[in-house]
PDB file of N, CA and C in Angstrom:
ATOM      1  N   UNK A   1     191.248-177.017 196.724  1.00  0.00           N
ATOM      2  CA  UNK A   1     189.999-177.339 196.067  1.00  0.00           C
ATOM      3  C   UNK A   1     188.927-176.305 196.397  1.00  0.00           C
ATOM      4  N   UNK A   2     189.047-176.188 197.624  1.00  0.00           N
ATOM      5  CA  UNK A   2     188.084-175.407 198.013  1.00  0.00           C
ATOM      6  C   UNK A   2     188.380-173.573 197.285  1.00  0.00           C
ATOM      7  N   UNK A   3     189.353-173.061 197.248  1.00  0.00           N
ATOM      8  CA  UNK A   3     189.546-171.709 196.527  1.00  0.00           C
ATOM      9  C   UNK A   3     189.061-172.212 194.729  1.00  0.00           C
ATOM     10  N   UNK A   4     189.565-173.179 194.399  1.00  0.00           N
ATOM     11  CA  UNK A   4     189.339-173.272 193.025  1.00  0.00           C
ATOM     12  C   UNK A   4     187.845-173.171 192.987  1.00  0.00           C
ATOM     13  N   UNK A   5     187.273-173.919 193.657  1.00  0.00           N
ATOM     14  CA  UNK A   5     185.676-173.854 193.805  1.00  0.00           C
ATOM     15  C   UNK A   5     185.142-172.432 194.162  1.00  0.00           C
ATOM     16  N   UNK A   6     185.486-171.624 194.907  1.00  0.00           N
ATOM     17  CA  UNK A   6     185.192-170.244 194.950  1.00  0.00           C
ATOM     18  C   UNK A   6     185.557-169.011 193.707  1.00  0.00           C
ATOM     19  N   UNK A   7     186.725-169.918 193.541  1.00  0.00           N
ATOM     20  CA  UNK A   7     187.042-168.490 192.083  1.00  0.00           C
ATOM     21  C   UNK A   7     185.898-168.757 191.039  1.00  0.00           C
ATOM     22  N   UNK A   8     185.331-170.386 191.213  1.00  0.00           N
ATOM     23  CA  UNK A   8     184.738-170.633 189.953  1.00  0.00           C
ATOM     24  C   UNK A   8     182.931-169.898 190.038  1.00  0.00           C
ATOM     25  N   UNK A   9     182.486-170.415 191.193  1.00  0.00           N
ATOM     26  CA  UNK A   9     181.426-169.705 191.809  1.00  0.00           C
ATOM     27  C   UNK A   9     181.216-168.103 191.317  1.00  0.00           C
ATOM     28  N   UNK A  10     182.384-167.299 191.742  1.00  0.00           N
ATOM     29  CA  UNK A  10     182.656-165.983 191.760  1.00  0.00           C
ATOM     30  C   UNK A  10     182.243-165.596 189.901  1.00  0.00           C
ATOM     31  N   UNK A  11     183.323-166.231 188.816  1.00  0.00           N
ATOM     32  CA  UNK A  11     183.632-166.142 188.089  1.00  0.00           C
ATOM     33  C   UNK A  11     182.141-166.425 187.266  1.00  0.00           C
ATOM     34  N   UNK A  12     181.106-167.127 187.879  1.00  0.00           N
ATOM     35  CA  UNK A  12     180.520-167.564 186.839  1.00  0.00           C
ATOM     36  C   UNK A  12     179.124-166.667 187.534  1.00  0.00           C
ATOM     37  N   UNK A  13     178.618-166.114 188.350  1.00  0.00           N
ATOM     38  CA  UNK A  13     178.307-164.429 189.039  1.00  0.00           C
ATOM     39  C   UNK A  13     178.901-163.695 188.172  1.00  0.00           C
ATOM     40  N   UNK A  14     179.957-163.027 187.943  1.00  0.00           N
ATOM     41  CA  UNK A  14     180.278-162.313 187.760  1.00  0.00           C
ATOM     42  C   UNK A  14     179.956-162.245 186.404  1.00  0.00           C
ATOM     43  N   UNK A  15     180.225-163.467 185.387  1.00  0.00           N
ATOM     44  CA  UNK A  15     179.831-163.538 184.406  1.00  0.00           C
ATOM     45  C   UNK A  15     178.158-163.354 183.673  1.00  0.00           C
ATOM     46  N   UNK A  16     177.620-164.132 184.908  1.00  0.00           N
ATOM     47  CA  UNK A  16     176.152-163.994 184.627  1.00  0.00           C
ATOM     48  C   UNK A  16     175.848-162.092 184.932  1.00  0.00           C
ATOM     49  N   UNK A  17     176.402-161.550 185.482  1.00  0.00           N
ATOM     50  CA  UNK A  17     175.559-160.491 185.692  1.00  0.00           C
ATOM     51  C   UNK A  17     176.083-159.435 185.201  1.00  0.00           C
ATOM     52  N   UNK A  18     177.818-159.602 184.071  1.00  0.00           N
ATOM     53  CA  UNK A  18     177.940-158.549 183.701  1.00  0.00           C
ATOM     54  C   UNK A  18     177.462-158.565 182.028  1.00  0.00           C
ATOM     55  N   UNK A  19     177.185-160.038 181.802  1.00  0.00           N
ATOM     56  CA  UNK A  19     176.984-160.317 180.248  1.00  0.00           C
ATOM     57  C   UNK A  19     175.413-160.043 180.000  1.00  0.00           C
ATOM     58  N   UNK A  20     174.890-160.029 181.220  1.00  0.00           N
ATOM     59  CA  UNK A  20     173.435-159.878 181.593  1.00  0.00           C
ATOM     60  C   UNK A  20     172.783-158.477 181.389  1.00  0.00           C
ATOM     61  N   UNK A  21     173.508-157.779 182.441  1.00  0.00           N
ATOM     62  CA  UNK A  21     173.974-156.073 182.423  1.00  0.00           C
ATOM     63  C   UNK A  21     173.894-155.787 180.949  1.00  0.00           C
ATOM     64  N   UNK A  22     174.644-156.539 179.689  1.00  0.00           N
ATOM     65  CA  UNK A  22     174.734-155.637 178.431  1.00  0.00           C
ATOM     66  C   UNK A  22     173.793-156.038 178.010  1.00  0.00           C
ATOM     67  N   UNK A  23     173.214-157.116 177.734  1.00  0.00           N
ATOM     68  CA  UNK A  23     171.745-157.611 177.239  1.00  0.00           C
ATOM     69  C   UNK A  23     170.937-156.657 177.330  1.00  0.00           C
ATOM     70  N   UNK A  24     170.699-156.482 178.592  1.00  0.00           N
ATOM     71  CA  UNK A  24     169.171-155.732 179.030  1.00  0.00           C
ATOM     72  C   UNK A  24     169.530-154.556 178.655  1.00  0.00           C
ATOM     73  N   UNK A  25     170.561-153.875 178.979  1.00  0.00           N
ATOM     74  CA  UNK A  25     170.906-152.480 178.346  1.00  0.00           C
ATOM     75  C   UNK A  25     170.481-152.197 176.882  1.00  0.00           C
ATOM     76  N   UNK A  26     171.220-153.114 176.048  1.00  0.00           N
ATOM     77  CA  UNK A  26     170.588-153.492 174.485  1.00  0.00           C
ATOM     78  C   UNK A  26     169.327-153.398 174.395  1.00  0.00           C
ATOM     79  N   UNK A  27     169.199-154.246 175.080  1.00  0.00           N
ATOM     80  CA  UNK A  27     167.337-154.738 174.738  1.00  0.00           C
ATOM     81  C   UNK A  27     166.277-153.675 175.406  1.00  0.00           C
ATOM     82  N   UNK A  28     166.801-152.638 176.366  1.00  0.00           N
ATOM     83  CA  UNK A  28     166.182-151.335 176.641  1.00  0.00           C
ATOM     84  C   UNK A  28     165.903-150.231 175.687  1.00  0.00           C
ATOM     85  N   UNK A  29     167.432-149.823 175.389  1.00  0.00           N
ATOM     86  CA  UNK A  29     168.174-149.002 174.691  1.00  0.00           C
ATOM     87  C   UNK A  29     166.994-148.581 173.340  1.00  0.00           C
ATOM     88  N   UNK A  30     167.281-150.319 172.510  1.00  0.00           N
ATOM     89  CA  UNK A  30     166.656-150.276 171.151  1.00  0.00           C
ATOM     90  C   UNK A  30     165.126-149.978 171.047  1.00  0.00           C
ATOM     91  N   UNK A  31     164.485-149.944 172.102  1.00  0.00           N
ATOM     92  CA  UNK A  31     163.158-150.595 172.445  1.00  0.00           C
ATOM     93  C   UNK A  31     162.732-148.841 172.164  1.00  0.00           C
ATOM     94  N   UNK A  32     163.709-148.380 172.875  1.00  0.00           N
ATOM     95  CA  UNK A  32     163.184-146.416 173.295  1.00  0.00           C
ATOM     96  C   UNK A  32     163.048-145.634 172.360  1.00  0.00           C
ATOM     97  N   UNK A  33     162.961-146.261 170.897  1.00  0.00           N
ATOM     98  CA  UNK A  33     162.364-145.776 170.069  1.00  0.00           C
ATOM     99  C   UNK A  33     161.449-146.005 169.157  1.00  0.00           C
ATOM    100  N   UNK A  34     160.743-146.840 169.750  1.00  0.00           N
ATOM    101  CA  UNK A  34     159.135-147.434 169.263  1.00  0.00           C
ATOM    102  C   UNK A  34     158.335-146.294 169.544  1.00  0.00           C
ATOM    103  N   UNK A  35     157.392-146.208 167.982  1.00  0.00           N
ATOM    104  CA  UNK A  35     155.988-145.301 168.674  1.00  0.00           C
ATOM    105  C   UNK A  35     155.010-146.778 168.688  1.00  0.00           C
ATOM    106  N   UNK A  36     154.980-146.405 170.370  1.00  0.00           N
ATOM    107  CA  UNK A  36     153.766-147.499 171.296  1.00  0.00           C
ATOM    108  C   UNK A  36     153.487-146.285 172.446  1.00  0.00           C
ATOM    109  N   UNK A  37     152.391-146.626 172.415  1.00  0.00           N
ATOM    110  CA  UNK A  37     152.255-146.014 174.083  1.00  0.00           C
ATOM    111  C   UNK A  37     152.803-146.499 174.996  1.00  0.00           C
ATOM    112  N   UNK A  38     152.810-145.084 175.920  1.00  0.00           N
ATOM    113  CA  UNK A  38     154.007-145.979 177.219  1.00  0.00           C
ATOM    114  C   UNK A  38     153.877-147.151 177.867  1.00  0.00           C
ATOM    115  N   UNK A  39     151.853-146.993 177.945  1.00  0.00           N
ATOM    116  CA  UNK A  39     152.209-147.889 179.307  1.00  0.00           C
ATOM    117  C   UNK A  39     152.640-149.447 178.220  1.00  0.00           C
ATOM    118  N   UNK A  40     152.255-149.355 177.248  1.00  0.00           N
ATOM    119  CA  UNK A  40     152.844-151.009 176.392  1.00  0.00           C
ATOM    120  C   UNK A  40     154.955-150.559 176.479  1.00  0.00           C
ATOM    121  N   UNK A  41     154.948-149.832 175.943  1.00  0.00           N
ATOM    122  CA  UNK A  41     156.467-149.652 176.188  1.00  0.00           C
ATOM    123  C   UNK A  41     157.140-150.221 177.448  1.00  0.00           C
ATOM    124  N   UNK A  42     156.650-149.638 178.448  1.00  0.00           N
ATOM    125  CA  UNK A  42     157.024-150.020 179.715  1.00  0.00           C
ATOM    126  C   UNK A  42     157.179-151.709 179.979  1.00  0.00           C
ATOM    127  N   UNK A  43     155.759-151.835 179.672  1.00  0.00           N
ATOM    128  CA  UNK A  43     155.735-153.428 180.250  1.00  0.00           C
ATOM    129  C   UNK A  43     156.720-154.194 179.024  1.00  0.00           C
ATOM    130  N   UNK A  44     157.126-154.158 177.847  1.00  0.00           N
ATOM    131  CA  UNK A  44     157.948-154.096 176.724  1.00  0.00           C
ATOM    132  C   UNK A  44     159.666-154.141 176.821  1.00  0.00           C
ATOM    133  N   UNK A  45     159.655-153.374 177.866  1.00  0.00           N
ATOM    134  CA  UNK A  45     161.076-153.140 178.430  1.00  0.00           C
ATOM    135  C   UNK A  45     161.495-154.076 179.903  1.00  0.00           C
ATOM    136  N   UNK A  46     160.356-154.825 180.129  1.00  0.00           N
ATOM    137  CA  UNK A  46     160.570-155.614 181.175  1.00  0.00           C
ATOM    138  C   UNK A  46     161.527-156.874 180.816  1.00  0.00           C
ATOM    139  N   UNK A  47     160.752-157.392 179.868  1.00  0.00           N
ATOM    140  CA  UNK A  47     160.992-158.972 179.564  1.00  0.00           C
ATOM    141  C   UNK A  47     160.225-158.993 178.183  1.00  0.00           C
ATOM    142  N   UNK A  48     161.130-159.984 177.104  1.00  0.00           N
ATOM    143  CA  UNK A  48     160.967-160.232 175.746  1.00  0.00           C
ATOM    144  C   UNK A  48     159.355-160.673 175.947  1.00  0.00           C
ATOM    145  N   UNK A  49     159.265-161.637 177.119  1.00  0.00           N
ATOM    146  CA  UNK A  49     158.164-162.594 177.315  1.00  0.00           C
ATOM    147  C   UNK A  49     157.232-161.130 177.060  1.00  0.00           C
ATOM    148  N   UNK A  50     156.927-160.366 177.961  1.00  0.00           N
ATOM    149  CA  UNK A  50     156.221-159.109 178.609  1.00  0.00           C
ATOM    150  C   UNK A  50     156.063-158.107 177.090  1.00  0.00           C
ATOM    151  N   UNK A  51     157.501-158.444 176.413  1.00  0.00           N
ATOM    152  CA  UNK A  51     157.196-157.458 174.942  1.00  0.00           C
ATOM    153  C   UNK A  51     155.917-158.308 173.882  1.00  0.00           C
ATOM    154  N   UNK A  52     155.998-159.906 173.896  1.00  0.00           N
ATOM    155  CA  UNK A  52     154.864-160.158 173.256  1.00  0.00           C
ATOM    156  C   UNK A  52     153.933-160.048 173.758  1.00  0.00           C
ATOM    157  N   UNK A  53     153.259-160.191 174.911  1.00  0.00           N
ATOM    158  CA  UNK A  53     152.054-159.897 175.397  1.00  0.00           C
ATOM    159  C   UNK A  53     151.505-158.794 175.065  1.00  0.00           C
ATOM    160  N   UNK A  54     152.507-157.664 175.593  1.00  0.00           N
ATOM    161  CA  UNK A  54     151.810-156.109 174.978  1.00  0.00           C
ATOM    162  C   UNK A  54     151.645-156.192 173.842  1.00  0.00           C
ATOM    163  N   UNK A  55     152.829-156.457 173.181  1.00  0.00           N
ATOM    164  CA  UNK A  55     152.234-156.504 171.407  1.00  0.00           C
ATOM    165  C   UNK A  55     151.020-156.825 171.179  1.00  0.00           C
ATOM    166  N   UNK A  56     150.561-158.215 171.527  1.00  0.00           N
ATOM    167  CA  UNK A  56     149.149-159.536 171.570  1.00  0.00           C
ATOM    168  C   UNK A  56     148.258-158.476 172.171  1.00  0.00           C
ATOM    169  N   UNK A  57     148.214-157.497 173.385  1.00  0.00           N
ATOM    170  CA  UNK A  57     147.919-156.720 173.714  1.00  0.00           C
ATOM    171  C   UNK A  57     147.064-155.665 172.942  1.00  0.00           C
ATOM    172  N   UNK A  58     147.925-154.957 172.179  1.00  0.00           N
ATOM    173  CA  UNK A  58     148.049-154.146 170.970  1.00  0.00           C
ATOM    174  C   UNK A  58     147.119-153.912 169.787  1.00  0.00           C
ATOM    175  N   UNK A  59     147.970-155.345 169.819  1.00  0.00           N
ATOM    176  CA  UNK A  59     147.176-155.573 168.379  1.00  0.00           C
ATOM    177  C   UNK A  59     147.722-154.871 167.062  1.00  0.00           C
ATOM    178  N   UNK A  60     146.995-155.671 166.006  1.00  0.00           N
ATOM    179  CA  UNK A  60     147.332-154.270 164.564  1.00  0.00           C
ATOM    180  C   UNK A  60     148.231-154.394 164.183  1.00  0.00           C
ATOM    181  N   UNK A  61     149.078-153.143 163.769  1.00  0.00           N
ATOM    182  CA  UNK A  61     150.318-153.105 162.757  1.00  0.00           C
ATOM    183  C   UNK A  61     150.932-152.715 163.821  1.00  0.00           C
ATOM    184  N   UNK A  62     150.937-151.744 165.069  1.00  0.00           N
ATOM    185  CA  UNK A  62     151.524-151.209 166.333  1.00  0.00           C
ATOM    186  C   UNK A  62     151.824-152.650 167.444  1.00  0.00           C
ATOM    187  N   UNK A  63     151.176-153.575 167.303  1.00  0.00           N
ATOM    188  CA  UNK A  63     151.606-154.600 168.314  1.00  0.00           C
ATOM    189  C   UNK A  63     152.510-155.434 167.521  1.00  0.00           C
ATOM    190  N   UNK A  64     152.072-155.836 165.907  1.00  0.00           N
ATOM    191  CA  UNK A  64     153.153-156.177 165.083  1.00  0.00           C
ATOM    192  C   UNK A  64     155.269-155.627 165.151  1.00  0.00           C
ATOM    193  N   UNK A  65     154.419-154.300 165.265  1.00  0.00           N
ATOM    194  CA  UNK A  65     155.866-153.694 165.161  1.00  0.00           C
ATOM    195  C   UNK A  65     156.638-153.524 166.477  1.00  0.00           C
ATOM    196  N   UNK A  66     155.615-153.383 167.631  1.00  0.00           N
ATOM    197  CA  UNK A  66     156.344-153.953 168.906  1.00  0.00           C
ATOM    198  C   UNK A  66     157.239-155.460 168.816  1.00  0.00           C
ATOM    199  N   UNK A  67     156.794-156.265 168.398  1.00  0.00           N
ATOM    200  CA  UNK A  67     156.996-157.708 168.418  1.00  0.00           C
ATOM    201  C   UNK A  67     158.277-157.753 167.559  1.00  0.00           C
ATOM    202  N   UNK A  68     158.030-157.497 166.803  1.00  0.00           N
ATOM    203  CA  UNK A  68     159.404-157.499 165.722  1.00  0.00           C
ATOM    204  C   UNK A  68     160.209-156.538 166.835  1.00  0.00           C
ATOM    205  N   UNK A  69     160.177-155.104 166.611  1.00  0.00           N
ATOM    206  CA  UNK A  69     161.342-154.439 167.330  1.00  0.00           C
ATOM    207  C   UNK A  69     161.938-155.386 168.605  1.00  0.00           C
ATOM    208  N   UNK A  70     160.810-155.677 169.786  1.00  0.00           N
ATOM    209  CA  UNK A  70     161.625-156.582 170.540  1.00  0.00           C
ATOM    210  C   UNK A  70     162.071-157.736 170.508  1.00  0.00           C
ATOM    211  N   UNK A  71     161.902-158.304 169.589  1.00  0.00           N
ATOM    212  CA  UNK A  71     162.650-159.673 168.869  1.00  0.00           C
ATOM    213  C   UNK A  71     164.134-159.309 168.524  1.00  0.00           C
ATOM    214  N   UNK A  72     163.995-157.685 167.544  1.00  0.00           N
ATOM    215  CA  UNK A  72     165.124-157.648 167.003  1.00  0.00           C
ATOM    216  C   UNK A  72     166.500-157.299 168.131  1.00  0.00           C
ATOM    217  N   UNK A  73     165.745-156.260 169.291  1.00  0.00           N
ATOM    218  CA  UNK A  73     166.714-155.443 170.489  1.00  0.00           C
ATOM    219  C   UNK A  73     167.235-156.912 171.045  1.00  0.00           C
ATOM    220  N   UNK A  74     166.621-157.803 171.509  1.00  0.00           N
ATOM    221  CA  UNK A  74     166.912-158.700 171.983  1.00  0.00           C
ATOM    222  C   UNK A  74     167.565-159.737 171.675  1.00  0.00           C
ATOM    223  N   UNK A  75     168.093-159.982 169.852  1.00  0.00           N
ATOM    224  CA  UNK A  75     168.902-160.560 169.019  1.00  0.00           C
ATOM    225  C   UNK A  75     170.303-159.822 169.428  1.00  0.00           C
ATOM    226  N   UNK A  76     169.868-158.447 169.069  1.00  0.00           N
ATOM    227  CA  UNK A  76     171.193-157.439 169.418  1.00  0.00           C
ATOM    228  C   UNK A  76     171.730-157.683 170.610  1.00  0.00           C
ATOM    229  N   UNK A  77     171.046-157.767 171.543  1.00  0.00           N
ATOM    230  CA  UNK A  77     171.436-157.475 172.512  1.00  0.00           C
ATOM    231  C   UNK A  77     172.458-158.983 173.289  1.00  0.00           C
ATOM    232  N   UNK A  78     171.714-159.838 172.855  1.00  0.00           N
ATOM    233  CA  UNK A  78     172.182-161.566 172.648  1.00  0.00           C
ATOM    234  C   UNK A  78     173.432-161.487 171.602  1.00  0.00           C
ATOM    235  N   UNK A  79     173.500-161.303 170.672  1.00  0.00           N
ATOM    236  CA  UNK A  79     174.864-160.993 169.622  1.00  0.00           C
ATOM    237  C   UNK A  79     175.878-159.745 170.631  1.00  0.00           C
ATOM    238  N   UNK A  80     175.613-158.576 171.290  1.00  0.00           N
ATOM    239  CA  UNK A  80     176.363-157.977 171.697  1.00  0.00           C
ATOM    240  C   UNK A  80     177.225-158.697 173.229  1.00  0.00           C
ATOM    241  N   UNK A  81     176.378-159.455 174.013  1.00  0.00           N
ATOM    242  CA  UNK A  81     176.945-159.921 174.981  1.00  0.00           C
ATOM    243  C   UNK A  81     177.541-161.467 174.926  1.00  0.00           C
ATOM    244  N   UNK A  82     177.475-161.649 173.346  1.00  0.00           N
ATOM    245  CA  UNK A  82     178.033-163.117 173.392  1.00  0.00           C
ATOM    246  C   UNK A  82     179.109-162.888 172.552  1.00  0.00           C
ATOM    247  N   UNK A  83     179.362-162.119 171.848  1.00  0.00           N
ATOM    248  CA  UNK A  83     180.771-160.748 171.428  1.00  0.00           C
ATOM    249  C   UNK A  83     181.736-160.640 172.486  1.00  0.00           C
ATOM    250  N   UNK A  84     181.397-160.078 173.833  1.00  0.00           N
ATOM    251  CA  UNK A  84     181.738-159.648 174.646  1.00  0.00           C
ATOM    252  C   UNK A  84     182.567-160.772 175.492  1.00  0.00           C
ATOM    253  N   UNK A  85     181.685-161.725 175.261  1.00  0.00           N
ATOM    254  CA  UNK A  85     182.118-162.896 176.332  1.00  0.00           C
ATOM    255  C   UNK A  85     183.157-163.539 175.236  1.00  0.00           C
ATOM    256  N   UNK A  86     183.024-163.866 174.331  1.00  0.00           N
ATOM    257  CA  UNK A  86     183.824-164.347 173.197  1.00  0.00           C
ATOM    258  C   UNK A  86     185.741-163.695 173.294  1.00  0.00           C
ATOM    259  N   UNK A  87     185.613-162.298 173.310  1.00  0.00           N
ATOM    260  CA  UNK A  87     186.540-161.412 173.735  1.00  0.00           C
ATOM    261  C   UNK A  87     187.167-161.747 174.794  1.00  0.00           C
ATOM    262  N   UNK A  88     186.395-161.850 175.865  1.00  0.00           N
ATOM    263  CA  UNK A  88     186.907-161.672 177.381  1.00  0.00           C
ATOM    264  C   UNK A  88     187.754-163.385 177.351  1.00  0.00           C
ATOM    265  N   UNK A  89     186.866-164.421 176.446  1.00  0.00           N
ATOM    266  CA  UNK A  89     187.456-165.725 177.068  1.00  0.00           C
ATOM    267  C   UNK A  89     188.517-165.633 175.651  1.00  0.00           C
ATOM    268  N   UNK A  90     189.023-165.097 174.687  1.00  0.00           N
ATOM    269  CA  UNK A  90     190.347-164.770 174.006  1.00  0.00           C
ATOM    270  C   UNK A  90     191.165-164.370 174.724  1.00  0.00           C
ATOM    271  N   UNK A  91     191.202-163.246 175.577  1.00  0.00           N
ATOM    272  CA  UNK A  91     191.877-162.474 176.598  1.00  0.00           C
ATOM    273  C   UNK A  91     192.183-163.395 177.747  1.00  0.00           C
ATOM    274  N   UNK A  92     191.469-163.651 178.058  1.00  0.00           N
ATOM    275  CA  UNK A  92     192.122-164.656 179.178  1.00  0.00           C
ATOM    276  C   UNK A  92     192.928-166.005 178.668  1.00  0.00           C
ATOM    277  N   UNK A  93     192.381-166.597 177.660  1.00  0.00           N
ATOM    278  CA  UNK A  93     193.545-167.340 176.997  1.00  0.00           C
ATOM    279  C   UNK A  93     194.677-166.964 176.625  1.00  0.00           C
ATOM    280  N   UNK A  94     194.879-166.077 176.281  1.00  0.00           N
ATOM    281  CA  UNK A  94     196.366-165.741 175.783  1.00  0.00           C
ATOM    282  C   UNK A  94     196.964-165.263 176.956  1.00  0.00           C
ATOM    283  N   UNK A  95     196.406-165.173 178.143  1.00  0.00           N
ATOM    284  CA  UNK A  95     197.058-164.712 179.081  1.00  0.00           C
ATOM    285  C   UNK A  95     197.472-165.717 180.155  1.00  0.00           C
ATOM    286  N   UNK A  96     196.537-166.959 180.132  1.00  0.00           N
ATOM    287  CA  UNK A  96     197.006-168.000 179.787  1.00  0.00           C
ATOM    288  C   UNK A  96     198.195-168.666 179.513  1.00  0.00           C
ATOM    289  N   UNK A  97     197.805-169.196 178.316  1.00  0.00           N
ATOM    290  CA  UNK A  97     199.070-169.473 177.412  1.00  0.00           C
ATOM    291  C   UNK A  97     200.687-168.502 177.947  1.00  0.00           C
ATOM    292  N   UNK A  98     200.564-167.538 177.693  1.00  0.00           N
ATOM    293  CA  UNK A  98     201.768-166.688 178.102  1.00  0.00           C
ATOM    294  C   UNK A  98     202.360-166.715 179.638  1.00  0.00           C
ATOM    295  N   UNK A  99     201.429-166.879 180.571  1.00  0.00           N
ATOM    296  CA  UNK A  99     201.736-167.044 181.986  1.00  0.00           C
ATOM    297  C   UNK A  99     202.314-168.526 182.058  1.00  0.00           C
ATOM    298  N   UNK A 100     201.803-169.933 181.514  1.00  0.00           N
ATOM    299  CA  UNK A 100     201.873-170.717 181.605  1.00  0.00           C
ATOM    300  C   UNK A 100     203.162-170.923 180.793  1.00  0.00           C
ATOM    301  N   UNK A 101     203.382-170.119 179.812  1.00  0.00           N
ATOM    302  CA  UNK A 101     205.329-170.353 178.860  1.00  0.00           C
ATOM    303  C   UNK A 101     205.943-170.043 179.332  1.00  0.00           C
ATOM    304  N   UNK A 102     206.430-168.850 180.117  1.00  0.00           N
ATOM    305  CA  UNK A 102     207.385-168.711 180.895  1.00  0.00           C
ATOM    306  C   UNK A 102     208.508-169.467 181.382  1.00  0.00           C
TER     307      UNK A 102
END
């Protein structure tokens, strides 16, 4: 009980921080080509929360288009790591299944 409880611990770490890892990468990535000034960029690239503020910040058609862009990196980036995880838990099912027919 006690190992099953550790693989699961492990497994769900591991999960949080590599599905996490592609998010923010995404949601960086897309962001690095906004014309905003840096210092709004910066705080933009922190946290979605942090991208509306600067926007609200902003203001105008430039805080508009912050807001949208980080709405959109952050869709992507949510669609790319739930792809990923989708994959990984196929893969382990069939490996699964096949270990378990034998």
């Amino acid at each position: 009980a006690s190992v099953s409880e550790t693989a699961n611990e492990l497994g769900v770490a591991l999960g949080t921080a590599v599905l996490g890892s592609i998010l923010t990468a995404t949601y960086r990535r897309q962001l690095d080509d906004i014309a905003v000034p840096a210092v709004a960029l910066d705080e933009a690239r922190e946290t979605l929360g942090a991208a509306h503020v600067a926007a609200s910040d902003l203001g105008g058609p430039m805080g508009d288009a912050l807001r949208s862009a980080a709405d959109v990196a952050f869709t992507d980036g949510l669609r790319l790591a739930s792809a990923v995880a989708a994959a990984l838990l196929a893969a382990v099912s069939i490996a699964s299944w096949r270990v378990s027919h034998r």
